[in-house]
PDB file of N, CA and C in Angstrom:
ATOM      1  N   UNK A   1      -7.603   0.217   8.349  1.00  0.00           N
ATOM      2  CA  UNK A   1      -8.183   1.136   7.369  1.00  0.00           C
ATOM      3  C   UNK A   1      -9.700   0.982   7.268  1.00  0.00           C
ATOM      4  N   UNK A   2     -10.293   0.328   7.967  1.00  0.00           N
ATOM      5  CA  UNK A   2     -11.798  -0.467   7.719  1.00  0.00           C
ATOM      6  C   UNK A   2     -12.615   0.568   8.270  1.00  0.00           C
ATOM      7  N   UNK A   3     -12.090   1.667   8.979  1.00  0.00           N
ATOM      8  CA  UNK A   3     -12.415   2.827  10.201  1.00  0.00           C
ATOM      9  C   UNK A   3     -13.380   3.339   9.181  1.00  0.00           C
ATOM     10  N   UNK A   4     -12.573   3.729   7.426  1.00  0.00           N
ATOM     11  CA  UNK A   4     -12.376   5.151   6.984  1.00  0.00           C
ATOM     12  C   UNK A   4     -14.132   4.300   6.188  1.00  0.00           C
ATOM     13  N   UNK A   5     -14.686   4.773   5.595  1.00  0.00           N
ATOM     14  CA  UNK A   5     -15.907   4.679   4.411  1.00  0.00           C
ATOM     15  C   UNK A   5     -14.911   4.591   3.278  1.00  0.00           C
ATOM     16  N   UNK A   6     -15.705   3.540   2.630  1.00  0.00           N
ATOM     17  CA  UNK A   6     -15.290   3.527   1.315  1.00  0.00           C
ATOM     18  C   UNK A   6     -14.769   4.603   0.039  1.00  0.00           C
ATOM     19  N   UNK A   7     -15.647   5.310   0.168  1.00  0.00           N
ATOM     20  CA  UNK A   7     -15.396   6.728  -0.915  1.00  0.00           C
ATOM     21  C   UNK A   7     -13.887   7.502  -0.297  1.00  0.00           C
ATOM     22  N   UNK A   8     -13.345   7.218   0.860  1.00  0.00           N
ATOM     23  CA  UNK A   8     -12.087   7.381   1.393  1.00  0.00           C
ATOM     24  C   UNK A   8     -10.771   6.361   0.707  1.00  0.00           C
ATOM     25  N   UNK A   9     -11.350   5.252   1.012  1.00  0.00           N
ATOM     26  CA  UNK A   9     -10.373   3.938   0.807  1.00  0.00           C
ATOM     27  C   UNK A   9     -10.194   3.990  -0.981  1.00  0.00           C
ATOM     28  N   UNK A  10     -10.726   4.817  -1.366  1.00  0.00           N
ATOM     29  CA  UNK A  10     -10.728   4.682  -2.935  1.00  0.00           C
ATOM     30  C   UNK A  10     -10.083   5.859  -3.763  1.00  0.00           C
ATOM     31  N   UNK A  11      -9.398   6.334  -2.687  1.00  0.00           N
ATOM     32  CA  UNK A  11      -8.422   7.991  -2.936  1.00  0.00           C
ATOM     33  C   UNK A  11      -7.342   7.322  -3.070  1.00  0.00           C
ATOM     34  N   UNK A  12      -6.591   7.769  -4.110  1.00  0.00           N
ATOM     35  CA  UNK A  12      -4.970   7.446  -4.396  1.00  0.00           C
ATOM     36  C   UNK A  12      -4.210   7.298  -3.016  1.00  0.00           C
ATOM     37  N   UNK A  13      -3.501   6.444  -3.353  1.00  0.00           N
ATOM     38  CA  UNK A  13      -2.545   5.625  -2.056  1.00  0.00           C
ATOM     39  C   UNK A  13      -1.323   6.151  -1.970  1.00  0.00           C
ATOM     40  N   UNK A  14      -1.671   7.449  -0.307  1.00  0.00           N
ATOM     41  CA  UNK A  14       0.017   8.111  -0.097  1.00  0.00           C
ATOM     42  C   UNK A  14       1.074   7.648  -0.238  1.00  0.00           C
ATOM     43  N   UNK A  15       2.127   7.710  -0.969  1.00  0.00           N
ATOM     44  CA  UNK A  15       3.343   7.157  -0.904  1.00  0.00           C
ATOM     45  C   UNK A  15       4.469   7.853   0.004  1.00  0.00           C
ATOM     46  N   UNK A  16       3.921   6.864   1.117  1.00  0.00           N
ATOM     47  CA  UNK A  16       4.876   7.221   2.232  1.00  0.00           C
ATOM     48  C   UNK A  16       5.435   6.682   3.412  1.00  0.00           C
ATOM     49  N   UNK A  17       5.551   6.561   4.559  1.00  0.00           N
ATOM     50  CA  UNK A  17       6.279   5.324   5.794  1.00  0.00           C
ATOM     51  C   UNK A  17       4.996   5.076   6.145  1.00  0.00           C
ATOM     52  N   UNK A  18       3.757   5.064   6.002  1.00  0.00           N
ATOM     53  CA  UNK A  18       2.683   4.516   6.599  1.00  0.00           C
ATOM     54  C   UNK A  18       1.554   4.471   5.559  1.00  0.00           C
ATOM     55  N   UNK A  19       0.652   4.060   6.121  1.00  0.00           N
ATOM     56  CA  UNK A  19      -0.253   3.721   5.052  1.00  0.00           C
ATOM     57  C   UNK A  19      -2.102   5.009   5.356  1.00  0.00           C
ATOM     58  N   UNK A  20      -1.751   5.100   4.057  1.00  0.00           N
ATOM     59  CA  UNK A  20      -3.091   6.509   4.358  1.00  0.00           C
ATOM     60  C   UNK A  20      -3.445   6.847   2.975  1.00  0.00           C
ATOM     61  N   UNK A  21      -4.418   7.306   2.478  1.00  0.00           N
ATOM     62  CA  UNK A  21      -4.868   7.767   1.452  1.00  0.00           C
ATOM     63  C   UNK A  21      -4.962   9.415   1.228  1.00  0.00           C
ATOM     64  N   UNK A  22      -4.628   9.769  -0.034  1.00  0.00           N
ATOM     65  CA  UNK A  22      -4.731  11.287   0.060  1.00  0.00           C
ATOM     66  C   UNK A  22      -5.625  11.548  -0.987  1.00  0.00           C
ATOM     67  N   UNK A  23      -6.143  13.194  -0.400  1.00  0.00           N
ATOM     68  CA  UNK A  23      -6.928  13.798  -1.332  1.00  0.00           C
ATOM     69  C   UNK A  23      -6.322  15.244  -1.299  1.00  0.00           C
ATOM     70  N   UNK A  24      -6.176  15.434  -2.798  1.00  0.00           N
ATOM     71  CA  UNK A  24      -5.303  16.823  -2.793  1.00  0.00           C
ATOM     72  C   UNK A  24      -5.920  17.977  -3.081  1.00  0.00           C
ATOM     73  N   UNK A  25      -5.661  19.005  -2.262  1.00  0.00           N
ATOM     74  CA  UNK A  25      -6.235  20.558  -2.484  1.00  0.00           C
ATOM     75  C   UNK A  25      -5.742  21.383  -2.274  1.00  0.00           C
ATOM     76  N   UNK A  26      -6.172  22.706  -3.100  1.00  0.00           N
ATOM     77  CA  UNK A  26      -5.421  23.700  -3.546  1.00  0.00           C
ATOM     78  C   UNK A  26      -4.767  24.471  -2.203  1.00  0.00           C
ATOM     79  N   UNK A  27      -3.388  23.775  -2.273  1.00  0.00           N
ATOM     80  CA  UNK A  27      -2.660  24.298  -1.184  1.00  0.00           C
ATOM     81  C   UNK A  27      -2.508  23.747   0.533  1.00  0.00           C
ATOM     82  N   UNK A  28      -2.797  22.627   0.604  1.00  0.00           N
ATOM     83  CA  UNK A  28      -3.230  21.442   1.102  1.00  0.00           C
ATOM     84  C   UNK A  28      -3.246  19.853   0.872  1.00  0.00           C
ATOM     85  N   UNK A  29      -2.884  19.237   1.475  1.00  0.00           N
ATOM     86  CA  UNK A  29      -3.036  17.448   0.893  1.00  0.00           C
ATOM     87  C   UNK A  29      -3.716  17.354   1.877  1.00  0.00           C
ATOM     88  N   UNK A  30      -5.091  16.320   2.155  1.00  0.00           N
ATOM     89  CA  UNK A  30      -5.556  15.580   3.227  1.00  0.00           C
ATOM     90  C   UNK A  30      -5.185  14.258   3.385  1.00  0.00           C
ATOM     91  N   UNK A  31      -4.716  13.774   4.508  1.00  0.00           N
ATOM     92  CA  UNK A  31      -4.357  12.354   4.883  1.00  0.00           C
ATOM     93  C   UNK A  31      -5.153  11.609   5.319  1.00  0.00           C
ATOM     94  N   UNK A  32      -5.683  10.383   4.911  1.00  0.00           N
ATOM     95  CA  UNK A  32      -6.670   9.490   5.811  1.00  0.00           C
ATOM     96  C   UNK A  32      -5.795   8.410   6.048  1.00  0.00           C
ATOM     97  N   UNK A  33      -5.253   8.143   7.208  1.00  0.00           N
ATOM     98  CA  UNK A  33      -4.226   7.307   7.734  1.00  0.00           C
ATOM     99  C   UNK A  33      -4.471   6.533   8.640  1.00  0.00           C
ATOM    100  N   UNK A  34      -3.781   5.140   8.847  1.00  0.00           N
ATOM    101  CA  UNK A  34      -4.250   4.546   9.640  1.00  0.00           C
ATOM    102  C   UNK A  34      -2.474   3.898  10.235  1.00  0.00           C
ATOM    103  N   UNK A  35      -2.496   3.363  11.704  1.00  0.00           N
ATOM    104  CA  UNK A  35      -1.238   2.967  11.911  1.00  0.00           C
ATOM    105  C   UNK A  35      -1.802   2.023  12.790  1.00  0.00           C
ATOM    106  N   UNK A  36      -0.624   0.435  12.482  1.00  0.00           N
ATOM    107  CA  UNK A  36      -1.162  -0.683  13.198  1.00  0.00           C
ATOM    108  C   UNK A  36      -0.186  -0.375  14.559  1.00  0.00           C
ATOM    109  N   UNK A  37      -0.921  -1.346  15.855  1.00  0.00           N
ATOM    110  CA  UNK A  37      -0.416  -1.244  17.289  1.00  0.00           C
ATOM    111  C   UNK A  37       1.406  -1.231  16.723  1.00  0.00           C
ATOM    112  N   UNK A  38       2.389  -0.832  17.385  1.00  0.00           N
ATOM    113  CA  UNK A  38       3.201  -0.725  17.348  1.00  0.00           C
ATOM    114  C   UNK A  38       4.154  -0.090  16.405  1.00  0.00           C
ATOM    115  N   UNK A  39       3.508   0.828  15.792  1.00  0.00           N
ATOM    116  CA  UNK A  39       3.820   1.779  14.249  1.00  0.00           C
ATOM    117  C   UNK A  39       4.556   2.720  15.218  1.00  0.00           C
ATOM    118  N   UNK A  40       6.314   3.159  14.659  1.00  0.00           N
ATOM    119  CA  UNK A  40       6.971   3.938  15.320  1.00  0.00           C
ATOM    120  C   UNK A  40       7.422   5.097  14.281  1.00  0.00           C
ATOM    121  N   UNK A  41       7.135   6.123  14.114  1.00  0.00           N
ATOM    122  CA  UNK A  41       8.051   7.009  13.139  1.00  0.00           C
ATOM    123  C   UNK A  41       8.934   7.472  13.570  1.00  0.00           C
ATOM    124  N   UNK A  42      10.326   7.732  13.261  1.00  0.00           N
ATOM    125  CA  UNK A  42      11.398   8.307  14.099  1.00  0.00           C
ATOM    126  C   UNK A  42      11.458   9.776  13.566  1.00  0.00           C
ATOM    127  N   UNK A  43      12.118  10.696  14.099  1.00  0.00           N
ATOM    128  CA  UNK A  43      11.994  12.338  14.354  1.00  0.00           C
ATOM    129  C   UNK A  43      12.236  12.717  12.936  1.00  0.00           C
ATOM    130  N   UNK A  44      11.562  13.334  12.564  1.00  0.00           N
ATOM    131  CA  UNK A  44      11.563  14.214  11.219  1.00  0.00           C
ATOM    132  C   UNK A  44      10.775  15.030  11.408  1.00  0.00           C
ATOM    133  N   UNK A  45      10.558  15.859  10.069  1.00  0.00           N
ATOM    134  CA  UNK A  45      10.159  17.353   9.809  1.00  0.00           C
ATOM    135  C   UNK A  45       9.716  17.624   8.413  1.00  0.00           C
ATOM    136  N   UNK A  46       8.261  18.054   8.133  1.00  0.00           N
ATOM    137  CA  UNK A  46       7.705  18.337   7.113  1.00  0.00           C
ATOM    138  C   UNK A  46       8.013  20.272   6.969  1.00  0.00           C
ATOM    139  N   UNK A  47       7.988  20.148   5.348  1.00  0.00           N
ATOM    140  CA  UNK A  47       7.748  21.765   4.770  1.00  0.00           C
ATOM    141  C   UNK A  47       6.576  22.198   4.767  1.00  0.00           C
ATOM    142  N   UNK A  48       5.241  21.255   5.491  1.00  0.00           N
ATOM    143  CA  UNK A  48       4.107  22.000   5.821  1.00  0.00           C
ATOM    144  C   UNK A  48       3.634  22.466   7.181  1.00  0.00           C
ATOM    145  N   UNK A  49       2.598  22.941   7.634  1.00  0.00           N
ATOM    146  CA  UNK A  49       2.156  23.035   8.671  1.00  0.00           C
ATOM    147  C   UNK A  49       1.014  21.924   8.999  1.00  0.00           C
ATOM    148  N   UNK A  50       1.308  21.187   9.994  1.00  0.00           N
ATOM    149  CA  UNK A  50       0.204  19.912   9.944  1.00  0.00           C
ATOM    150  C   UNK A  50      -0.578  20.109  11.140  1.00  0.00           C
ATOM    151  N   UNK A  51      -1.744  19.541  10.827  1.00  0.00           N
ATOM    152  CA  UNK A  51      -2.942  19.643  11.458  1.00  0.00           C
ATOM    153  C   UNK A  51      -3.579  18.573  10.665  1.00  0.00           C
ATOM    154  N   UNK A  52      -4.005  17.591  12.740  1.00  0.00           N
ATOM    155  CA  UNK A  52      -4.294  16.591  12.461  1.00  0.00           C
ATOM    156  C   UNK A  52      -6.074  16.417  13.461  1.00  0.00           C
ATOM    157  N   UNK A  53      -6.669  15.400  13.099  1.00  0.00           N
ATOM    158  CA  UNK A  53      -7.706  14.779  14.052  1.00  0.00           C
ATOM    159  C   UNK A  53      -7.913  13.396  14.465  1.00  0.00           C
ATOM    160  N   UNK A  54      -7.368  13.095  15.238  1.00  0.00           N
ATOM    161  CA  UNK A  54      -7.428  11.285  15.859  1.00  0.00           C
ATOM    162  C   UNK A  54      -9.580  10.709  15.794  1.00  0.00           C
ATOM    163  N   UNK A  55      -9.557   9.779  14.611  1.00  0.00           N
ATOM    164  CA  UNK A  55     -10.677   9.355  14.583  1.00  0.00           C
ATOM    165  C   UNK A  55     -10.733   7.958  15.441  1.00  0.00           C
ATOM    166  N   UNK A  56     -10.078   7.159  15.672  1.00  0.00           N
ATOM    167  CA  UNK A  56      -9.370   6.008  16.449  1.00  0.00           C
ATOM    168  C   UNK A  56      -8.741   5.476  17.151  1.00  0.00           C
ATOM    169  N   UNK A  57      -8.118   5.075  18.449  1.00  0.00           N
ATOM    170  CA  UNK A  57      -6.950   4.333  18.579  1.00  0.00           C
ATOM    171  C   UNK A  57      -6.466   6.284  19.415  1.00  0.00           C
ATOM    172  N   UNK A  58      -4.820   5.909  19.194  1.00  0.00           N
ATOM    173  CA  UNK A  58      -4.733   7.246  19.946  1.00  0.00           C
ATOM    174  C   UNK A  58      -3.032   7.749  19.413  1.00  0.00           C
ATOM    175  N   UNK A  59      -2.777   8.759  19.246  1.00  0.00           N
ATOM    176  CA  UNK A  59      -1.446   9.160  18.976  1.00  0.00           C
ATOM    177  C   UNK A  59      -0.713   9.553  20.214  1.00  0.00           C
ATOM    178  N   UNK A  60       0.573   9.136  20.217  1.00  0.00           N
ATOM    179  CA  UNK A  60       1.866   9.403  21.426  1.00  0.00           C
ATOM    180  C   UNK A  60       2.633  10.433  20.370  1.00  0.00           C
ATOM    181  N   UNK A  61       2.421  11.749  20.911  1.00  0.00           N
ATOM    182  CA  UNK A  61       3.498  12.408  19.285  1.00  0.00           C
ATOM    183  C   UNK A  61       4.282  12.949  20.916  1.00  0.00           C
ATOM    184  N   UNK A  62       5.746  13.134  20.095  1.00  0.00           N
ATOM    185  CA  UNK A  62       6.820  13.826  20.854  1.00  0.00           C
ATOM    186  C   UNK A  62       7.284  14.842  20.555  1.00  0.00           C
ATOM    187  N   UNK A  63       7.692  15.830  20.706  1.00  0.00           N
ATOM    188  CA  UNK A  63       8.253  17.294  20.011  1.00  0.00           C
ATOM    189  C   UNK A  63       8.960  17.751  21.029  1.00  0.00           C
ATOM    190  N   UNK A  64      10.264  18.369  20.979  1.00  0.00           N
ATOM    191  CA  UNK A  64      10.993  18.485  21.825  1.00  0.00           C
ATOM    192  C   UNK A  64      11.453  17.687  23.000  1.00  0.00           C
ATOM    193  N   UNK A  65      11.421  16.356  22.835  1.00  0.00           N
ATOM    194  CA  UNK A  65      11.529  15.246  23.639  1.00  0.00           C
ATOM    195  C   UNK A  65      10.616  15.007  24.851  1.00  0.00           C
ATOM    196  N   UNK A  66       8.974  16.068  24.542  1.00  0.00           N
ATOM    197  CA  UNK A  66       8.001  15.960  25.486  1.00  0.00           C
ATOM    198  C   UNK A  66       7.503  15.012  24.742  1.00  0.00           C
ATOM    199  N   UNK A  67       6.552  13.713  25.187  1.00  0.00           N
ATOM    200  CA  UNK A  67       5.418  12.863  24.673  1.00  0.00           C
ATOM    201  C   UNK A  67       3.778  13.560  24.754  1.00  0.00           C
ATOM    202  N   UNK A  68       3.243  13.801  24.078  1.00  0.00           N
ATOM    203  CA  UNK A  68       1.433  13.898  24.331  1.00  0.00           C
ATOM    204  C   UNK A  68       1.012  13.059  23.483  1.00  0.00           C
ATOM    205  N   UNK A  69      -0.339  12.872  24.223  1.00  0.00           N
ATOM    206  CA  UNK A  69      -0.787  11.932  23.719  1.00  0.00           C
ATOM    207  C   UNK A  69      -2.545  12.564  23.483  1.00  0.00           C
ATOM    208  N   UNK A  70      -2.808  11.775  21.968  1.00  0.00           N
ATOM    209  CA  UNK A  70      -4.415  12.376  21.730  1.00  0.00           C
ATOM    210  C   UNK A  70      -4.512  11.255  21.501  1.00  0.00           C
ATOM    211  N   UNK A  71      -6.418  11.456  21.871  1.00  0.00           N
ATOM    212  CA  UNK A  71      -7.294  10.207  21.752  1.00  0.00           C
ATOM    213  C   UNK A  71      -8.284  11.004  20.351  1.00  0.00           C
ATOM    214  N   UNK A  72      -9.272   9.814  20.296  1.00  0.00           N
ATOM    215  CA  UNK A  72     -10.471  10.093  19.140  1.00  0.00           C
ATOM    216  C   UNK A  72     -11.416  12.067  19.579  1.00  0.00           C
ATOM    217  N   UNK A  73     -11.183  12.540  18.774  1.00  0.00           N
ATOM    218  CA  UNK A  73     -11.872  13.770  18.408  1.00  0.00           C
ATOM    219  C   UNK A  73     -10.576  14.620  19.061  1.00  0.00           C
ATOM    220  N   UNK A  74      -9.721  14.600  19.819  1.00  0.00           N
ATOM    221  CA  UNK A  74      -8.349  15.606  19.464  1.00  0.00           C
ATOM    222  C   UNK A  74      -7.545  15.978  18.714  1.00  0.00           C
ATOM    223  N   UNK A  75      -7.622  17.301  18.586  1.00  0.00           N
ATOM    224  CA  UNK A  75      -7.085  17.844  17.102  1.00  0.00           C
ATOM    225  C   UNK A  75      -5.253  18.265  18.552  1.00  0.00           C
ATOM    226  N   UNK A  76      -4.532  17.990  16.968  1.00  0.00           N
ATOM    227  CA  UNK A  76      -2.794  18.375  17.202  1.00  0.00           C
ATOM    228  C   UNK A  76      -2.684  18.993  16.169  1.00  0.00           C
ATOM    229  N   UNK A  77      -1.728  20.205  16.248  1.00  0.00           N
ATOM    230  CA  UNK A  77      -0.562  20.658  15.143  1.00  0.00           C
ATOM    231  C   UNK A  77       0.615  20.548  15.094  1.00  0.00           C
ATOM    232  N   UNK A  78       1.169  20.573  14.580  1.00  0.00           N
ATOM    233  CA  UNK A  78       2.814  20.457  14.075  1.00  0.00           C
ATOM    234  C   UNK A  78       3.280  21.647  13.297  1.00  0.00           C
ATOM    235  N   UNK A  79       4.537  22.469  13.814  1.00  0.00           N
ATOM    236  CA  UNK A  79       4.690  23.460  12.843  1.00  0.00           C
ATOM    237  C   UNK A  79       5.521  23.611  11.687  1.00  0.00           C
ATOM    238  N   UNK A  80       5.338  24.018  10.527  1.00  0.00           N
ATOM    239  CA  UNK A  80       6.249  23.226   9.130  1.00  0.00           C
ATOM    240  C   UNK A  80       8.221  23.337   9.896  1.00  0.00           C
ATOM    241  N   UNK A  81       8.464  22.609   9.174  1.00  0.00           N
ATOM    242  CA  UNK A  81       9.953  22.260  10.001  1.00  0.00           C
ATOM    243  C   UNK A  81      10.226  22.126  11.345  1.00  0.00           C
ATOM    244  N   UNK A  82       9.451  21.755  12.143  1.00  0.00           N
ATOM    245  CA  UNK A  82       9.612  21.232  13.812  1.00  0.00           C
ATOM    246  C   UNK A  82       9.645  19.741  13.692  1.00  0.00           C
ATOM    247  N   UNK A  83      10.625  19.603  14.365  1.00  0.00           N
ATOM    248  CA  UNK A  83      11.063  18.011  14.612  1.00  0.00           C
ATOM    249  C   UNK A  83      10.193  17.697  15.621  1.00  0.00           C
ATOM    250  N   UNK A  84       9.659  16.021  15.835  1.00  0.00           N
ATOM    251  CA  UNK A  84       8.896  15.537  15.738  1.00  0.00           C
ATOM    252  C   UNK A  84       8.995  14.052  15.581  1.00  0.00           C
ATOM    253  N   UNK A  85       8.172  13.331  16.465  1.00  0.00           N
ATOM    254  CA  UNK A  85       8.383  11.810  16.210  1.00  0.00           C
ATOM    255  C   UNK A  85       6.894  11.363  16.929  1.00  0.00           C
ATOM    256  N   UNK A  86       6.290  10.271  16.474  1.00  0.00           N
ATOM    257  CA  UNK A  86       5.187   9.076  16.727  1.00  0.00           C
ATOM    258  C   UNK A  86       5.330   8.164  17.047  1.00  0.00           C
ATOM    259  N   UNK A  87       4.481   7.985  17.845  1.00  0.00           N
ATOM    260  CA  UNK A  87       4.105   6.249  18.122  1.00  0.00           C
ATOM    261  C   UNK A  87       2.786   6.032  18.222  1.00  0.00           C
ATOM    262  N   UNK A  88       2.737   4.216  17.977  1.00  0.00           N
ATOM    263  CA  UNK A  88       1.053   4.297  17.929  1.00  0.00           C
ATOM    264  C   UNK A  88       1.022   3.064  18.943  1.00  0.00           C
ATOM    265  N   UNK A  89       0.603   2.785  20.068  1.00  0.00           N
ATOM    266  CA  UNK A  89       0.338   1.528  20.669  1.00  0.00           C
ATOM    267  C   UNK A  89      -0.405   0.844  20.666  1.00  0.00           C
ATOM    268  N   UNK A  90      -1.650   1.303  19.596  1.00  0.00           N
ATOM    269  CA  UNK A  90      -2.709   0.175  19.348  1.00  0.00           C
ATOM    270  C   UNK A  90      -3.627   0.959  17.991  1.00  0.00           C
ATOM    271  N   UNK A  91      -4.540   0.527  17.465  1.00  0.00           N
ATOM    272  CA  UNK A  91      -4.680   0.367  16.696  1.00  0.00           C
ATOM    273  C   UNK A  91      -5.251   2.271  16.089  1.00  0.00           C
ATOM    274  N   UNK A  92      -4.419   2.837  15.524  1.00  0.00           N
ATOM    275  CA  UNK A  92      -4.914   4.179  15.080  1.00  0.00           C
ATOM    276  C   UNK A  92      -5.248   4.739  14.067  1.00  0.00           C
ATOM    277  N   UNK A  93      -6.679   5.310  13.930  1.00  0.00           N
ATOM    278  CA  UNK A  93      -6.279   6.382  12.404  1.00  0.00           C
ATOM    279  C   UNK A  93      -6.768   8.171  12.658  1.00  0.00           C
ATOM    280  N   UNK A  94      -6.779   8.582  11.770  1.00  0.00           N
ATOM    281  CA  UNK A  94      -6.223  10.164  11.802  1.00  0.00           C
ATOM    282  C   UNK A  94      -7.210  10.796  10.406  1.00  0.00           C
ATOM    283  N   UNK A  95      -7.378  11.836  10.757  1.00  0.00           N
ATOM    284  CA  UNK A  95      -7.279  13.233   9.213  1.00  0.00           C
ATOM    285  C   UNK A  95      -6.288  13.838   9.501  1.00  0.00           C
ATOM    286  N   UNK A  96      -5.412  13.954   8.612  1.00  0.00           N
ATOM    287  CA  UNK A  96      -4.287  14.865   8.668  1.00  0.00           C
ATOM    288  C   UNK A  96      -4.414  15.887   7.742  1.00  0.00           C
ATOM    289  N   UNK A  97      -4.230  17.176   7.917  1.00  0.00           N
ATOM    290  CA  UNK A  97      -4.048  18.190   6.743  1.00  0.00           C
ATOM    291  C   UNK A  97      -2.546  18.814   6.791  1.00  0.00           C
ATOM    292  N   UNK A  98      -2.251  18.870   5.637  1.00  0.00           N
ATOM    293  CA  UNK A  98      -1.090  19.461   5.322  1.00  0.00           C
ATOM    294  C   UNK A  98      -0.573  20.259   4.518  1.00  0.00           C
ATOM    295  N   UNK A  99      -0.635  21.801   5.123  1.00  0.00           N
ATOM    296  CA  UNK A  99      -1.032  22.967   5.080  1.00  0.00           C
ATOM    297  C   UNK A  99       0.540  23.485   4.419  1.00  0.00           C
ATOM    298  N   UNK A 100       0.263  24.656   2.883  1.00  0.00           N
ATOM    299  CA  UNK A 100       1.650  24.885   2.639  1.00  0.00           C
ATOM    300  C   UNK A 100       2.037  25.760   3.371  1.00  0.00           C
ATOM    301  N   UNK A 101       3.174  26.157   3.987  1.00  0.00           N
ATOM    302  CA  UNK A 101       4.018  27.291   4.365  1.00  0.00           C
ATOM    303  C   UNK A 101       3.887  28.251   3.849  1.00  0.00           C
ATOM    304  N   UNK A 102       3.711  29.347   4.455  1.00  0.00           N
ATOM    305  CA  UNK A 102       3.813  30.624   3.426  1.00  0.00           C
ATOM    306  C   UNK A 102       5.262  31.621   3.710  1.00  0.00           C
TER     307      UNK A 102
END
Protein backbone atom coordinates (compact mmCIF):
# COMPACT_ATOMS: atom_id res chain seq x y z
CA UNK A 1 0.00 0.00 0.00
CA UNK A 2 3.16 2.36 0.43
CA UNK A 3 2.68 2.83 -3.69
CA UNK A 4 -0.59 4.96 -2.98
CA UNK A 5 0.21 8.91 -1.23
CA UNK A 6 -1.04 9.40 1.85
CA UNK A 7 -4.27 11.50 1.23
CA UNK A 8 -5.21 7.91 -0.48
CA UNK A 9 -4.20 5.64 2.51
CA UNK A 10 -6.51 7.83 4.63
CA UNK A 11 -9.90 6.95 2.63
CA UNK A 12 -12.17 4.53 4.45
CA UNK A 13 -11.02 0.88 4.32
CA UNK A 14 -12.95 -1.34 1.50
CA UNK A 15 -14.53 -4.07 3.13
CA UNK A 16 -13.70 -6.73 1.02
CA UNK A 17 -11.29 -10.09 -0.06
CA UNK A 18 -8.41 -7.69 -0.50
CA UNK A 19 -7.16 -4.80 0.81
CA UNK A 20 -7.84 -1.22 -0.95
CA UNK A 21 -9.28 1.96 0.06
CA UNK A 22 -12.40 3.58 -1.35
CA UNK A 23 -13.62 6.83 -2.34
CA UNK A 24 -17.24 7.08 -3.19
CA UNK A 25 -19.01 8.91 -6.09
CA UNK A 26 -22.07 9.70 -7.40
CA UNK A 27 -22.65 6.53 -9.18
CA UNK A 28 -19.26 5.09 -8.92
CA UNK A 29 -16.87 3.75 -5.99
CA UNK A 30 -13.05 4.23 -6.67
CA UNK A 31 -10.69 1.46 -5.50
CA UNK A 32 -7.09 2.08 -4.46
CA UNK A 33 -5.93 -1.52 -4.05
CA UNK A 34 -3.09 -3.22 -3.51
CA UNK A 35 -2.44 -7.25 -3.70
CA UNK A 36 0.59 -9.05 -2.09
CA UNK A 37 2.77 -11.66 -4.55
CA UNK A 38 0.53 -14.56 -4.52
CA UNK A 39 -3.10 -12.91 -3.96
CA UNK A 40 -5.61 -15.33 -5.84
CA UNK A 41 -9.37 -14.30 -6.27
CA UNK A 42 -11.48 -17.11 -7.45
CA UNK A 43 -14.28 -16.44 -10.34
CA UNK A 44 -16.97 -14.10 -9.44
CA UNK A 45 -19.03 -11.30 -10.76
CA UNK A 46 -19.82 -7.73 -9.79
CA UNK A 47 -23.34 -5.64 -10.47
CA UNK A 48 -20.98 -2.98 -11.81
CA UNK A 49 -19.08 -2.28 -14.80
CA UNK A 50 -15.32 -2.20 -13.79
CA UNK A 51 -12.65 -0.32 -15.05
CA UNK A 52 -9.40 -0.60 -13.83
CA UNK A 53 -5.54 0.97 -14.12
CA UNK A 54 -2.44 -1.17 -12.97
CA UNK A 55 -0.13 1.50 -11.11
CA UNK A 56 2.36 -1.48 -9.99
CA UNK A 57 3.31 -4.99 -10.08
CA UNK A 58 0.97 -6.53 -12.80
CA UNK A 59 -2.56 -8.24 -13.04
CA UNK A 60 -3.16 -12.03 -14.57
CA UNK A 61 -7.14 -11.49 -14.92
CA UNK A 62 -8.99 -14.52 -16.62
CA UNK A 63 -12.47 -14.24 -18.24
CA UNK A 64 -13.73 -16.96 -20.04
CA UNK A 65 -10.92 -19.25 -19.04
CA UNK A 66 -8.51 -16.88 -21.27
CA UNK A 67 -5.55 -15.34 -18.86
CA UNK A 68 -4.29 -11.52 -19.79
CA UNK A 69 -2.15 -10.02 -18.26
CA UNK A 70 -1.58 -5.95 -17.57
CA UNK A 71 1.38 -4.24 -16.43
CA UNK A 72 1.73 -0.46 -14.86
CA UNK A 73 -0.31 2.21 -17.03
CA UNK A 74 -2.82 -0.63 -18.64
CA UNK A 75 -6.22 0.08 -18.34
CA UNK A 76 -8.80 -3.40 -18.27
CA UNK A 77 -12.59 -3.63 -18.11
CA UNK A 78 -14.83 -6.05 -16.81
CA UNK A 79 -18.46 -6.12 -17.78
CA UNK A 80 -21.14 -5.85 -14.77
CA UNK A 81 -22.01 -9.65 -14.30
CA UNK A 82 -19.10 -11.38 -16.36
CA UNK A 83 -17.35 -13.97 -14.54
CA UNK A 84 -13.97 -13.44 -13.90
CA UNK A 85 -11.01 -14.41 -11.73
CA UNK A 86 -7.25 -12.83 -10.59
CA UNK A 87 -4.08 -13.44 -9.77
CA UNK A 88 -1.28 -11.42 -8.65
CA UNK A 89 2.38 -12.92 -8.79
CA UNK A 90 4.17 -10.21 -7.27
CA UNK A 91 3.67 -7.32 -5.73
CA UNK A 92 0.44 -5.19 -7.23
CA UNK A 93 -1.72 -2.16 -6.99
CA UNK A 94 -4.54 -0.74 -9.16
CA UNK A 95 -7.37 2.27 -9.54
CA UNK A 96 -10.32 0.52 -9.92
CA UNK A 97 -13.66 2.23 -10.81
CA UNK A 98 -16.83 0.79 -10.32
CA UNK A 99 -19.27 1.96 -12.55
CA UNK A 100 -23.27 1.41 -11.81
CA UNK A 101 -25.17 -0.58 -14.43
CA UNK A 102 -27.74 1.07 -16.07
Amino acid sequence: MVHFPSQLLALPKFDGPFDAFKLAAQGCDVLFASYPPGTAIPEHSHDTNNVGVITQGELILIVDGEEQRYAPGDWYQVAAHKPHAARFEQETSEIEFWFEAS
